[in-house]
PDB file of N, CA and C in Angstrom:
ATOM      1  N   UNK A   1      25.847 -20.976  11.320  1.00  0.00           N
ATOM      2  CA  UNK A   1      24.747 -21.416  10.488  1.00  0.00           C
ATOM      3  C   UNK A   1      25.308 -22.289   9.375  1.00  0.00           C
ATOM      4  N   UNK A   2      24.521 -23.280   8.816  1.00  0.00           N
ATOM      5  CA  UNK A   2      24.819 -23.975   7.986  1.00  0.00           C
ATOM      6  C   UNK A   2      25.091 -23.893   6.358  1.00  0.00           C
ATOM      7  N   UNK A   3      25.487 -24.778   5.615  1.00  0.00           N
ATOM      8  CA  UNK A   3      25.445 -24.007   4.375  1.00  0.00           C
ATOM      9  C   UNK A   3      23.628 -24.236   4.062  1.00  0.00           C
ATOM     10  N   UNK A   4      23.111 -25.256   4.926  1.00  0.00           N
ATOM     11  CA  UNK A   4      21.504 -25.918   4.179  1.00  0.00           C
ATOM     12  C   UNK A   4      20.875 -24.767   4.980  1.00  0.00           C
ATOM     13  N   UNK A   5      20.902 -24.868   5.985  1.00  0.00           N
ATOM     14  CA  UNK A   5      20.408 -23.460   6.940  1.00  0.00           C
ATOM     15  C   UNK A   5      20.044 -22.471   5.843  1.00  0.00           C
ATOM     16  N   UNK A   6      21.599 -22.078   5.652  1.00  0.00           N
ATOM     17  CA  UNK A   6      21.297 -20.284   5.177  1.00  0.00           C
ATOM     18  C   UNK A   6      20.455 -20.324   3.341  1.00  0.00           C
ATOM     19  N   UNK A   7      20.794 -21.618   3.048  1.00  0.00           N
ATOM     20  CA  UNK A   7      19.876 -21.971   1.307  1.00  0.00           C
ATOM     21  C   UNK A   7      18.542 -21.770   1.834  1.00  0.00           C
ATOM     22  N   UNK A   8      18.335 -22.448   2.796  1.00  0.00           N
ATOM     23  CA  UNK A   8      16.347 -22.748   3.134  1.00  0.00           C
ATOM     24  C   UNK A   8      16.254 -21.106   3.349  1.00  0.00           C
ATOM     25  N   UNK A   9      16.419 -20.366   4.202  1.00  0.00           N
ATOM     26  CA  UNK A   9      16.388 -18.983   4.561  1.00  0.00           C
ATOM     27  C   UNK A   9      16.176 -18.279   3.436  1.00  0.00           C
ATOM     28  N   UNK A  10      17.387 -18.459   2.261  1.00  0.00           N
ATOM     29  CA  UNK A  10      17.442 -17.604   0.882  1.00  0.00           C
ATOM     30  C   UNK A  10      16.276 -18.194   0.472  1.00  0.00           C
ATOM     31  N   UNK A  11      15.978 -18.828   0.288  1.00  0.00           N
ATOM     32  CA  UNK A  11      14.750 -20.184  -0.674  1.00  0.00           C
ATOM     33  C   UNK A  11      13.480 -19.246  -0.220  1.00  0.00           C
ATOM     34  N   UNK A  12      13.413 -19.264   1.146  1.00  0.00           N
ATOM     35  CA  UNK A  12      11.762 -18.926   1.848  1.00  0.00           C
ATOM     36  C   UNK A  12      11.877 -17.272   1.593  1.00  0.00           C
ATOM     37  N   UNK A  13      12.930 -16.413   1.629  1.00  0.00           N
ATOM     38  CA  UNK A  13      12.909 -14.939   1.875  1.00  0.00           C
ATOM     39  C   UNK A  13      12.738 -14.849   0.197  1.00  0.00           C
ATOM     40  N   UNK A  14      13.447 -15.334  -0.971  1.00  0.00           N
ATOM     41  CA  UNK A  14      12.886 -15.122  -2.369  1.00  0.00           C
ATOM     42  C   UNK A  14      11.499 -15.760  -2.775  1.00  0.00           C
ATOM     43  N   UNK A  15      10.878 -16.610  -2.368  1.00  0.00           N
ATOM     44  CA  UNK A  15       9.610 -17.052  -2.139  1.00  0.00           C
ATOM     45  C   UNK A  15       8.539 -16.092  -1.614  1.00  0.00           C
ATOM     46  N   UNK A  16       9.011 -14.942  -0.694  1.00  0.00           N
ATOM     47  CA  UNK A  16       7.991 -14.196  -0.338  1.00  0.00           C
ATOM     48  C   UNK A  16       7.813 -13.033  -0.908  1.00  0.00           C
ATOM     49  N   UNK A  17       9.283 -12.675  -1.638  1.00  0.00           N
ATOM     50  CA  UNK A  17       9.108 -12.147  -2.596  1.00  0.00           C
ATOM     51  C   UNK A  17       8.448 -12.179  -3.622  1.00  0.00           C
ATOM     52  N   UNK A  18       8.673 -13.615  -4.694  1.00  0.00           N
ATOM     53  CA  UNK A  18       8.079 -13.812  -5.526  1.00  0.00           C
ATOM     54  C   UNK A  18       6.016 -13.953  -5.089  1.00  0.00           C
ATOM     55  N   UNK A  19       5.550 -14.260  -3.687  1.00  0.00           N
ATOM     56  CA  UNK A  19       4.644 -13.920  -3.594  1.00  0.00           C
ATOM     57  C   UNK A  19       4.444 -12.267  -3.118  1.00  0.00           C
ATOM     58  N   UNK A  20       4.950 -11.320  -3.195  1.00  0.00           N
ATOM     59  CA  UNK A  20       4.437  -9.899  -3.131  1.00  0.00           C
ATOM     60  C   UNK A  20       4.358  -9.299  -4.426  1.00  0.00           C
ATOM     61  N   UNK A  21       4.760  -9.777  -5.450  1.00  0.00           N
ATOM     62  CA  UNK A  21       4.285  -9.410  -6.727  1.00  0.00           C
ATOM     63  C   UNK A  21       3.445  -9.799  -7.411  1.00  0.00           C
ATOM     64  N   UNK A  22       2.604 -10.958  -6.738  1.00  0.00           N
ATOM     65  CA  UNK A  22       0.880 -11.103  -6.772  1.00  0.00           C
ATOM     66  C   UNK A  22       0.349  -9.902  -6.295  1.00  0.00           C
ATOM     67  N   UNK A  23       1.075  -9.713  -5.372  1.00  0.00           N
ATOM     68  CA  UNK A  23       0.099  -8.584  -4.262  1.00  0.00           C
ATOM     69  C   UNK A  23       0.225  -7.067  -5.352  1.00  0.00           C
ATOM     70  N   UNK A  24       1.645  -7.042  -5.412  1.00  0.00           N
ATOM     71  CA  UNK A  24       1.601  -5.348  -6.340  1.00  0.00           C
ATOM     72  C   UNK A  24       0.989  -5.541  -7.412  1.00  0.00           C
ATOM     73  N   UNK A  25       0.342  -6.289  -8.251  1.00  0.00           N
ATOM     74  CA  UNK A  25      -0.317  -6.292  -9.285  1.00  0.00           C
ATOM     75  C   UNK A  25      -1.459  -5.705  -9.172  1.00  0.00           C
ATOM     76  N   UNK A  26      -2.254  -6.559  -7.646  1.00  0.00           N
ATOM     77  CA  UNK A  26      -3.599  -6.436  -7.148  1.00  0.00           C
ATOM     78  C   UNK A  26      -3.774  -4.901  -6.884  1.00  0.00           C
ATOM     79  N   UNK A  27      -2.573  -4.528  -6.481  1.00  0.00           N
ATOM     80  CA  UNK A  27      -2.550  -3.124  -5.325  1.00  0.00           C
ATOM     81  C   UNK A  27      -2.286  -1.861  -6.643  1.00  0.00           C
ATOM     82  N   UNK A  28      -2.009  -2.605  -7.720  1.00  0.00           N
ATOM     83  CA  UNK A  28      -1.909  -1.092  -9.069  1.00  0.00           C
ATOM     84  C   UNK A  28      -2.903  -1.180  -9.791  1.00  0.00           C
ATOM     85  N   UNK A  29      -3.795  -2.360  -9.386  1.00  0.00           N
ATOM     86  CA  UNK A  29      -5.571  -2.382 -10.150  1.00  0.00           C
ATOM     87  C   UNK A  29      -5.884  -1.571  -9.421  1.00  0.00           C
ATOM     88  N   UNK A  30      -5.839  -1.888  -7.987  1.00  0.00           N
ATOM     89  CA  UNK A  30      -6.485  -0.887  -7.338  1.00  0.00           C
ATOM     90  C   UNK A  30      -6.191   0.434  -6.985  1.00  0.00           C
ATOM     91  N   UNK A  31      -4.920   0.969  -7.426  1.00  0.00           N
ATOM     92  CA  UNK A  31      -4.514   2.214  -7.532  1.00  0.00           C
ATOM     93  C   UNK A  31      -5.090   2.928  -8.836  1.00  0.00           C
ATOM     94  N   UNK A  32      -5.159   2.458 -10.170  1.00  0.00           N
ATOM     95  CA  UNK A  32      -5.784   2.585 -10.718  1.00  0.00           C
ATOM     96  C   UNK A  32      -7.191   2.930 -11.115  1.00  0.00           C
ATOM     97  N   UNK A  33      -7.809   1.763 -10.458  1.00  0.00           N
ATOM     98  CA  UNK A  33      -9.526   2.198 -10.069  1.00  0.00           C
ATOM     99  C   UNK A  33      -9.959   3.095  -9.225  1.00  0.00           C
ATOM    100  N   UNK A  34      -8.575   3.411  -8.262  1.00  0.00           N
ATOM    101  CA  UNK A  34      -8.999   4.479  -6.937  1.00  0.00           C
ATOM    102  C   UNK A  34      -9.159   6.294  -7.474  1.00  0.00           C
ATOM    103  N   UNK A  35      -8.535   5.798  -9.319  1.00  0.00           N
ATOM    104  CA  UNK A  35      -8.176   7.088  -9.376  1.00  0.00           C
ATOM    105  C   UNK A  35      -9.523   8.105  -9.939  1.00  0.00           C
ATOM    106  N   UNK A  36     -10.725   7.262 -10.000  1.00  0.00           N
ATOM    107  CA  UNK A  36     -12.184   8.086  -9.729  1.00  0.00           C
ATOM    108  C   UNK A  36     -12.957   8.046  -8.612  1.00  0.00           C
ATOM    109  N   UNK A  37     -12.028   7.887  -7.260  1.00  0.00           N
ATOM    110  CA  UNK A  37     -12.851   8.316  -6.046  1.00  0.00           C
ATOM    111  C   UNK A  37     -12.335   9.458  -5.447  1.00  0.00           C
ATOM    112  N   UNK A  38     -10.873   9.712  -5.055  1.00  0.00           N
ATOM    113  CA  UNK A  38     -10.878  10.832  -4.185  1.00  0.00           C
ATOM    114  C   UNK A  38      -9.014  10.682  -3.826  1.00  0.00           C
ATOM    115  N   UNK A  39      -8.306  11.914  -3.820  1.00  0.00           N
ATOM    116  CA  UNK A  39      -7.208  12.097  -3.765  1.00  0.00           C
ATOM    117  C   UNK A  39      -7.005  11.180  -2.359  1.00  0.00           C
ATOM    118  N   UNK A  40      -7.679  11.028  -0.802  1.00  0.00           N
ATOM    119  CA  UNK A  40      -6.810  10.743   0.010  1.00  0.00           C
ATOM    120  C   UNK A  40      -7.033   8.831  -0.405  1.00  0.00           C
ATOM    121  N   UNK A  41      -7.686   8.266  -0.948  1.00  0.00           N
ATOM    122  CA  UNK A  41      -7.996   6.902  -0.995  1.00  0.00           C
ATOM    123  C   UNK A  41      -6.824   6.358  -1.918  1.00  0.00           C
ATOM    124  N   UNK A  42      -6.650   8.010  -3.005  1.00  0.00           N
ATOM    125  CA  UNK A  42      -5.617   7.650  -3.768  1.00  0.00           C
ATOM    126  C   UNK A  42      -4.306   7.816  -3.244  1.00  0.00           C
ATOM    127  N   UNK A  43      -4.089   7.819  -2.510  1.00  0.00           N
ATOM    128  CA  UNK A  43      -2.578   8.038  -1.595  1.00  0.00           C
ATOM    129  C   UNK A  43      -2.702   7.080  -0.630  1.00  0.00           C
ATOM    130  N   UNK A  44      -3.754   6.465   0.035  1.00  0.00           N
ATOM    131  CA  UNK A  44      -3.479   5.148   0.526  1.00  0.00           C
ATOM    132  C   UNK A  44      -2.977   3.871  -0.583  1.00  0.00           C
ATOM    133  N   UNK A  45      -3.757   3.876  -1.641  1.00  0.00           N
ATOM    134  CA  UNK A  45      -3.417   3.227  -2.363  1.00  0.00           C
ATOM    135  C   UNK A  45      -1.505   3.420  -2.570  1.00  0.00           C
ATOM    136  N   UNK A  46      -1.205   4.617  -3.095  1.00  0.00           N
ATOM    137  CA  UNK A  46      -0.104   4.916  -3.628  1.00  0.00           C
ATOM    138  C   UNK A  46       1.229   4.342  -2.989  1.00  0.00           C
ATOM    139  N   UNK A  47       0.522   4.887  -1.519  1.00  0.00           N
ATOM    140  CA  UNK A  47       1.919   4.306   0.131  1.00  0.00           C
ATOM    141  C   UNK A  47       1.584   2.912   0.103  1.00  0.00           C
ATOM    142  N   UNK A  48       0.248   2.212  -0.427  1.00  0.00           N
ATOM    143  CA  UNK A  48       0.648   0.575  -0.220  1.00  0.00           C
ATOM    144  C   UNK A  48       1.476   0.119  -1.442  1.00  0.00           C
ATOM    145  N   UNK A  49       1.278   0.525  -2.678  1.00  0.00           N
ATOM    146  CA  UNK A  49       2.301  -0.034  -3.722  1.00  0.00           C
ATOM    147  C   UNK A  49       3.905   0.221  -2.991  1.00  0.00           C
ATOM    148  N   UNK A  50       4.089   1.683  -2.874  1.00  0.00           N
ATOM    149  CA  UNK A  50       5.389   2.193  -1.987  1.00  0.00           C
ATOM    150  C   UNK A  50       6.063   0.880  -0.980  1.00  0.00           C
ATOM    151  N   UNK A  51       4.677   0.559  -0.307  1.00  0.00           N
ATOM    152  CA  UNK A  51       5.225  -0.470   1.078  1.00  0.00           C
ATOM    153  C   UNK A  51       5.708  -1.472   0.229  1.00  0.00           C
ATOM    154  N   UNK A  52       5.046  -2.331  -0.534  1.00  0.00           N
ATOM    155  CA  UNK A  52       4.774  -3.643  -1.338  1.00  0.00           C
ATOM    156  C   UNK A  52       6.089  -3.347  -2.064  1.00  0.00           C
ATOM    157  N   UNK A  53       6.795  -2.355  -3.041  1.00  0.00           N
ATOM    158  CA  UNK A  53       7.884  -2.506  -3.678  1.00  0.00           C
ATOM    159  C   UNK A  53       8.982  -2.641  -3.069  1.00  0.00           C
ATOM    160  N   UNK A  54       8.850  -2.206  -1.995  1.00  0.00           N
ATOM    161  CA  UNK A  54       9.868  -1.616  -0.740  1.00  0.00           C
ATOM    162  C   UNK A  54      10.422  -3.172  -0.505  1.00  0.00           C
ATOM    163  N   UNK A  55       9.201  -3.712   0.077  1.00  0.00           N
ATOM    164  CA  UNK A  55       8.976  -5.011   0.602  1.00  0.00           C
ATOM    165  C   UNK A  55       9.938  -5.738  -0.463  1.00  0.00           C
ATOM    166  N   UNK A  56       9.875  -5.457  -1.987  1.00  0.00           N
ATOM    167  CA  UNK A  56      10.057  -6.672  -3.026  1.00  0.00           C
ATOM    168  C   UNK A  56      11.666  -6.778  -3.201  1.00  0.00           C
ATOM    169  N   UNK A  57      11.702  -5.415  -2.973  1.00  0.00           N
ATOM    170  CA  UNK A  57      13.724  -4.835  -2.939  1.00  0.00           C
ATOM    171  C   UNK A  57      14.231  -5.540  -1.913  1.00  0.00           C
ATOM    172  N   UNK A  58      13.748  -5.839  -0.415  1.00  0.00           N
ATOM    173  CA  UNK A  58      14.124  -5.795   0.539  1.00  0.00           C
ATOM    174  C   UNK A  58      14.242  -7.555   0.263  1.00  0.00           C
ATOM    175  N   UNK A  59      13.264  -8.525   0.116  1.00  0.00           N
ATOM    176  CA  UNK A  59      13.317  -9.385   0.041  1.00  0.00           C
ATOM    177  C   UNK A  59      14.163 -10.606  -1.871  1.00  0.00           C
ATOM    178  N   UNK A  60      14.143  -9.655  -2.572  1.00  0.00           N
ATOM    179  CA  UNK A  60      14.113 -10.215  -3.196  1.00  0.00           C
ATOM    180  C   UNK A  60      16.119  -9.714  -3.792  1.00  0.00           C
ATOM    181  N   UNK A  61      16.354  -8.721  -2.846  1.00  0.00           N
ATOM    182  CA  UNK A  61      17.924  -8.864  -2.573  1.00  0.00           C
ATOM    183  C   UNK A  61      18.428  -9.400  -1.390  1.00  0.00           C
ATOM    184  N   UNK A  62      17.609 -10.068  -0.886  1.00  0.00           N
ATOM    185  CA  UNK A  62      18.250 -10.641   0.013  1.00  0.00           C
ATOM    186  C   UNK A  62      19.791 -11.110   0.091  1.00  0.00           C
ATOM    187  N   UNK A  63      20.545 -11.543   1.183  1.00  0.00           N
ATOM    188  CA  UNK A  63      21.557 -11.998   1.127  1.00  0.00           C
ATOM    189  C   UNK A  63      21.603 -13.526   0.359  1.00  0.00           C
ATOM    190  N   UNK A  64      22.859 -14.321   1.167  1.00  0.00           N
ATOM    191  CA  UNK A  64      22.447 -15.577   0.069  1.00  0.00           C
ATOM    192  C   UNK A  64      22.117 -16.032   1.781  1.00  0.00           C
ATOM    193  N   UNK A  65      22.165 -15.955   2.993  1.00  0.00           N
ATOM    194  CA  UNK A  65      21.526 -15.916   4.258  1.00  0.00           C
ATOM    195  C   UNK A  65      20.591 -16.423   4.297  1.00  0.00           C
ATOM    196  N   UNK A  66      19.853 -15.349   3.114  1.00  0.00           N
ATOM    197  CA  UNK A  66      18.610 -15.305   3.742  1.00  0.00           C
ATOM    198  C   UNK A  66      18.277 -13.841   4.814  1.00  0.00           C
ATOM    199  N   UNK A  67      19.169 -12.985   4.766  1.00  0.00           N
ATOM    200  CA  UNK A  67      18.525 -11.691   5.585  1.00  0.00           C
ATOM    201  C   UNK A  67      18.127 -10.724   4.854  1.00  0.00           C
ATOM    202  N   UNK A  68      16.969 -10.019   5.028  1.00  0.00           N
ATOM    203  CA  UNK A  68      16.661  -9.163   3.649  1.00  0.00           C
ATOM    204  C   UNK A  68      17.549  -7.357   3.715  1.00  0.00           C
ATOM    205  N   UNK A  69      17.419  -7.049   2.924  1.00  0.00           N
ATOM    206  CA  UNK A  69      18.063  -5.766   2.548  1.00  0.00           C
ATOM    207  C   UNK A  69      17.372  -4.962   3.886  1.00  0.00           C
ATOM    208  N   UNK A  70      18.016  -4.221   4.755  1.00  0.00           N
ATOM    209  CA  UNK A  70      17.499  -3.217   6.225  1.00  0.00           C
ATOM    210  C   UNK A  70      17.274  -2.201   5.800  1.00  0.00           C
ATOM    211  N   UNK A  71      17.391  -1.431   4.899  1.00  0.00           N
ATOM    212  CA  UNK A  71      17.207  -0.031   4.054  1.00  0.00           C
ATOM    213  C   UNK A  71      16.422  -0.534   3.762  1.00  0.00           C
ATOM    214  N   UNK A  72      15.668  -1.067   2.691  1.00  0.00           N
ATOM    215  CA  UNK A  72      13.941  -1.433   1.861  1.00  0.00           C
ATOM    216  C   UNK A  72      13.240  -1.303   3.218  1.00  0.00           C
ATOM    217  N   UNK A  73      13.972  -2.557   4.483  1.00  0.00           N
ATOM    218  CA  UNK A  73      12.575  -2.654   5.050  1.00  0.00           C
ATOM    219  C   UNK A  73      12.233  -1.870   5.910  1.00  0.00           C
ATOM    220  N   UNK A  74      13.020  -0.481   6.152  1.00  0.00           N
ATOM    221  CA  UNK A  74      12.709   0.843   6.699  1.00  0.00           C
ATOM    222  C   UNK A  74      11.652   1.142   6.106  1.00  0.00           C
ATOM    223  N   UNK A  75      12.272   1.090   5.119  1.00  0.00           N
ATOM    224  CA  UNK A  75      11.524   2.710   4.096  1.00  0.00           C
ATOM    225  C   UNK A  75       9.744   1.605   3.874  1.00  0.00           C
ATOM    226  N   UNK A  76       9.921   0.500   4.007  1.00  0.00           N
ATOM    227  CA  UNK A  76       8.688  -0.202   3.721  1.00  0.00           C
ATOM    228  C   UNK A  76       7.730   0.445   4.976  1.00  0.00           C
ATOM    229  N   UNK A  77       8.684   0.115   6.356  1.00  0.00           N
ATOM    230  CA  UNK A  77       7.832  -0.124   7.611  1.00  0.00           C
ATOM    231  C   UNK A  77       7.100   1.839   8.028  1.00  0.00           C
ATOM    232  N   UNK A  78       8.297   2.727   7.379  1.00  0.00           N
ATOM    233  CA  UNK A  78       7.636   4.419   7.277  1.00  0.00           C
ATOM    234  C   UNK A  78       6.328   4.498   6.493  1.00  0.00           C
ATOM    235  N   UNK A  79       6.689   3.815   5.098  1.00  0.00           N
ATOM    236  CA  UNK A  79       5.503   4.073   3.748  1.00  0.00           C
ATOM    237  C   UNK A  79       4.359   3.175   5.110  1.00  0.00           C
ATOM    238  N   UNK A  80       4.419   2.365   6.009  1.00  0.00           N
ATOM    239  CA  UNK A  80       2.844   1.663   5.924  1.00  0.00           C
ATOM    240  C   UNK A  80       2.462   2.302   7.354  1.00  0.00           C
ATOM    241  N   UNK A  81       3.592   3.099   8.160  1.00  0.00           N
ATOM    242  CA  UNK A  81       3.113   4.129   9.488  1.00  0.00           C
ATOM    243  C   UNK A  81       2.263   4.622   8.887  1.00  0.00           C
ATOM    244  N   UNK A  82       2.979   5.834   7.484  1.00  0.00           N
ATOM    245  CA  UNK A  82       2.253   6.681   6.957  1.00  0.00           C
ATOM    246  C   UNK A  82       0.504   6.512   6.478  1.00  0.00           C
ATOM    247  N   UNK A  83       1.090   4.951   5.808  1.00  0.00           N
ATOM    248  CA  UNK A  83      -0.539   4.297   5.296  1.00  0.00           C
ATOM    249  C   UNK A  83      -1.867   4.469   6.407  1.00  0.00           C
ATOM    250  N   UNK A  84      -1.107   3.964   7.843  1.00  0.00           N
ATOM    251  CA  UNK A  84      -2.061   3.649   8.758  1.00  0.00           C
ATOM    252  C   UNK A  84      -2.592   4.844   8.889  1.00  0.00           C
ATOM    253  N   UNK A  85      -1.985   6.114   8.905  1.00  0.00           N
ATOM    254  CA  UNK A  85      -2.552   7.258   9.384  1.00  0.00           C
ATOM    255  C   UNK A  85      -3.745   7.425   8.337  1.00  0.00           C
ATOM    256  N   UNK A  86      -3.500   7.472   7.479  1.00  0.00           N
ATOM    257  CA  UNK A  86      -4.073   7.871   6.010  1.00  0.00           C
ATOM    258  C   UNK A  86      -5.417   7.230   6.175  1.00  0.00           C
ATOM    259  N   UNK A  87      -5.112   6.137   6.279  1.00  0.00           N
ATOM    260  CA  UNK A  87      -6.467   4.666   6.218  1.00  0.00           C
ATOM    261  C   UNK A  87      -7.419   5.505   7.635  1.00  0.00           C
ATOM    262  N   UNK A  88      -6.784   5.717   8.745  1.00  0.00           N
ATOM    263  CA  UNK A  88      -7.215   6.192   9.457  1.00  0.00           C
ATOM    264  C   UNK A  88      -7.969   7.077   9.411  1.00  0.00           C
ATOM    265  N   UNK A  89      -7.408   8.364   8.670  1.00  0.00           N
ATOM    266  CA  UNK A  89      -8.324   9.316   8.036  1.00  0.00           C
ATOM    267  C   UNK A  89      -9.682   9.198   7.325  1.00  0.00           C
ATOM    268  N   UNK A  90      -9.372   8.391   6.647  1.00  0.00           N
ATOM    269  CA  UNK A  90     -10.114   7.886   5.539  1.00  0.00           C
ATOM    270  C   UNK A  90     -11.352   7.139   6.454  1.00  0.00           C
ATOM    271  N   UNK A  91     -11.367   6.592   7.309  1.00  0.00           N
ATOM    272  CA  UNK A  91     -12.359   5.766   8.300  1.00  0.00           C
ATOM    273  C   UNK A  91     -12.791   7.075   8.905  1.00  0.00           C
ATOM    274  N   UNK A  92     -12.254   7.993   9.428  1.00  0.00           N
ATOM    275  CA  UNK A  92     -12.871   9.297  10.238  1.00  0.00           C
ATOM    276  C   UNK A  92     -13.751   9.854   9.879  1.00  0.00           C
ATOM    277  N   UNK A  93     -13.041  10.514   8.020  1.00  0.00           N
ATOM    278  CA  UNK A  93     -13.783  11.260   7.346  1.00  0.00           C
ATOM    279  C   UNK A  93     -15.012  10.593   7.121  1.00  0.00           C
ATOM    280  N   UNK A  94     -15.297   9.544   6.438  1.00  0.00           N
ATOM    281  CA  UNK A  94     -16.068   8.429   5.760  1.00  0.00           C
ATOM    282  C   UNK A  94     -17.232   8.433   7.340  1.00  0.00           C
ATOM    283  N   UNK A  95     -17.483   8.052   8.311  1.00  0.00           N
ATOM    284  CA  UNK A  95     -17.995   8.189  10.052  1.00  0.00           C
ATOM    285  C   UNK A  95     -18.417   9.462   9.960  1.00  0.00           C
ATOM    286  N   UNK A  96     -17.719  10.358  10.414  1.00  0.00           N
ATOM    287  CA  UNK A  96     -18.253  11.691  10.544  1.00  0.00           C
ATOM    288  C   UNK A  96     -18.644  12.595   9.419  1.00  0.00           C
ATOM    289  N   UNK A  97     -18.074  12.246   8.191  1.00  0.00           N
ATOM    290  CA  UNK A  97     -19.217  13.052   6.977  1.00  0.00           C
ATOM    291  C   UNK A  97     -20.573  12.276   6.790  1.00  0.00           C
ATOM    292  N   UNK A  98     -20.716  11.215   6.801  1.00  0.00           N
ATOM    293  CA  UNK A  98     -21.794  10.546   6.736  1.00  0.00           C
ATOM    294  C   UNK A  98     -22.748  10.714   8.274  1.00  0.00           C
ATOM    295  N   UNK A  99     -22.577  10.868   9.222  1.00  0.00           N
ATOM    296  CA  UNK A  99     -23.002  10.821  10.298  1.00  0.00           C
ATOM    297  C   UNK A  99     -23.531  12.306  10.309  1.00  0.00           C
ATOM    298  N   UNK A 100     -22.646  13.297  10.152  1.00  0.00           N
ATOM    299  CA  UNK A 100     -22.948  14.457  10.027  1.00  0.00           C
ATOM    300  C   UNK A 100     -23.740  15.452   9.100  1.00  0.00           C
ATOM    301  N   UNK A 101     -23.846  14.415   8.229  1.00  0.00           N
ATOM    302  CA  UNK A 101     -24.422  14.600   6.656  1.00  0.00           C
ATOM    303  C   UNK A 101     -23.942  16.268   6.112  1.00  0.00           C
ATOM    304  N   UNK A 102     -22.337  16.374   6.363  1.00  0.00           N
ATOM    305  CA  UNK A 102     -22.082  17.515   5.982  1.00  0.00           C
ATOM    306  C   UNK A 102     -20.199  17.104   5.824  1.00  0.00           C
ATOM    307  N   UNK A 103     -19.606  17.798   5.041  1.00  0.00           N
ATOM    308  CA  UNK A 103     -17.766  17.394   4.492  1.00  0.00           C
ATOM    309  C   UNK A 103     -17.158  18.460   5.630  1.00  0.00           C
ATOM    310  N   UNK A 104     -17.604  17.445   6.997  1.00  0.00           N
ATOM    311  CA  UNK A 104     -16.423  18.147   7.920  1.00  0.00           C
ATOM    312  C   UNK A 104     -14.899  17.105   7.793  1.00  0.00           C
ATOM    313  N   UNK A 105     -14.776  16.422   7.192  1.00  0.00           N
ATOM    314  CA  UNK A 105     -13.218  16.224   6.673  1.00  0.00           C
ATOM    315  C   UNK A 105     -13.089  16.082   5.437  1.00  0.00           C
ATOM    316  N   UNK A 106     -12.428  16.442   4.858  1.00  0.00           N
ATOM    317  CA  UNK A 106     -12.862  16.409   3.344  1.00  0.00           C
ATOM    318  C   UNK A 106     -11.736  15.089   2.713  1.00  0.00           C
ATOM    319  N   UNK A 107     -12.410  14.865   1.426  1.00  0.00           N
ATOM    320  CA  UNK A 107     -11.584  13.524   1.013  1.00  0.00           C
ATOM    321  C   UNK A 107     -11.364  14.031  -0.500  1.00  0.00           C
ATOM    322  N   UNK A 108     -11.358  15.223  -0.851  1.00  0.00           N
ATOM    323  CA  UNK A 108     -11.131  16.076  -2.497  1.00  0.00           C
ATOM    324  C   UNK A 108     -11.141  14.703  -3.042  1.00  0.00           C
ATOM    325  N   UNK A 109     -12.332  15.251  -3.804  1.00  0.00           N
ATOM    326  CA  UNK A 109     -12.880  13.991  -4.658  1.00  0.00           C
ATOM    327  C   UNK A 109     -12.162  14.521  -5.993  1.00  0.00           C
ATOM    328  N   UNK A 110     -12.038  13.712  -6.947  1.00  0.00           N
ATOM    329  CA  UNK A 110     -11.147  13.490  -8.125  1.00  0.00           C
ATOM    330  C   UNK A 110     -11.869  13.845  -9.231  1.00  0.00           C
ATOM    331  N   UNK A 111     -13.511  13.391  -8.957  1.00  0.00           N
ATOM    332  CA  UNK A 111     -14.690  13.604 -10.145  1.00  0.00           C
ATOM    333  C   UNK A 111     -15.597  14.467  -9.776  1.00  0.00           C
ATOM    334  N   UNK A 112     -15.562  15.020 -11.205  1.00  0.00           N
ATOM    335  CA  UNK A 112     -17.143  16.459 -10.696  1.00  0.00           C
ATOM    336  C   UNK A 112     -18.439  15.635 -10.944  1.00  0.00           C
ATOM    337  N   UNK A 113     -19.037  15.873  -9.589  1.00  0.00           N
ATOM    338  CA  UNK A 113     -20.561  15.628  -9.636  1.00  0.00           C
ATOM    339  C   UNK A 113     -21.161  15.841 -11.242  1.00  0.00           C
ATOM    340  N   UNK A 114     -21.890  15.191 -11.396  1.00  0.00           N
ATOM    341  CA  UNK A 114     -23.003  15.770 -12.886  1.00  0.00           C
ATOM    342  C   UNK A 114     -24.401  15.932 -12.624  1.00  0.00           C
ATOM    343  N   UNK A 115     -24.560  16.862 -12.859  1.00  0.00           N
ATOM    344  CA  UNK A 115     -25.818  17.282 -12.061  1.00  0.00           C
ATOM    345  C   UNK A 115     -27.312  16.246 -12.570  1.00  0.00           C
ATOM    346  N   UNK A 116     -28.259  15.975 -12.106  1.00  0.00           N
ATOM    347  CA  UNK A 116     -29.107  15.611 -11.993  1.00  0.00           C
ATOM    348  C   UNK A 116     -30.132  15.009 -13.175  1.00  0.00           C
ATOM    349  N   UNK A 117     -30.190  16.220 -13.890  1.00  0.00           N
ATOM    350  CA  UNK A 117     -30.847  16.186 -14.903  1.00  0.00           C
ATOM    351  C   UNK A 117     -29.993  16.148 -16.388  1.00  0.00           C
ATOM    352  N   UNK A 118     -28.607  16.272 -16.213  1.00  0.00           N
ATOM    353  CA  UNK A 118     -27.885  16.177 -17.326  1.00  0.00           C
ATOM    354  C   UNK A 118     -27.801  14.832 -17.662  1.00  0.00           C
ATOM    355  N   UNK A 119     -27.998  13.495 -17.895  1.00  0.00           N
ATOM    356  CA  UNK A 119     -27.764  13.140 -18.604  1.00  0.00           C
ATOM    357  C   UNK A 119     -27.730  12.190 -19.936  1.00  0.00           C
TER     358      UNK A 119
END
């Protein structure tokens, strides 16, 4: 590989870095705001910041190559298995409690109801 080769490589792999910290900004508003709906929405949220930092280590130590760090992008590619399951859940519960009009999966909500006439 070249010396221009492996610069363009470093150039584009810190570039995608510097664009995933648009993304973790977006993704800790929304970890944030998730934190008055319900513990499992809040743990999707949590494993995507997880993926996204993972992601930022991995790319933004890159070599001077251009190959990113193989440890980050493990631990990135586990945190977003984990996500999928989660998200998954989260689509099940959300289908079948609503369908069922009863909490056959539960999503432990974060906020107590206020009753009706209180307020």
């Amino acid at each position: 590989m070249s010396v221009v080769a492996a610069q363009a490589g470093h150039t584009v792999t810190q570039a995608l870095g510097v664009f995933l910290i648009a993304w973790l900004v977006v993704t800790l508003i929304f970890t944030v705001v998730s934190l008055g709906t319900n513990l499992v929405t809040v743990t999707a949220f949590v494993l995507l910041d997880i993926t996204i930092v993972s992601l930022l280590v991995a790319y933004l130590g890159a070599s001077a190559a251009g190959a990113p760090q193989s440890a980050a992008l493990h631990i990135a590619g586990y945190a977003e298995i984990i996500l999928a399951g989660v998200a998954f859940y989260i689509v099940l519960a959300e289908l079948a409690n609503e369908t069922m009009g009863r909490a056959l999966f539960p999503l432990f909500p974060l906020t107590r109801s206020v009753p009706a006439d209180v307020t």
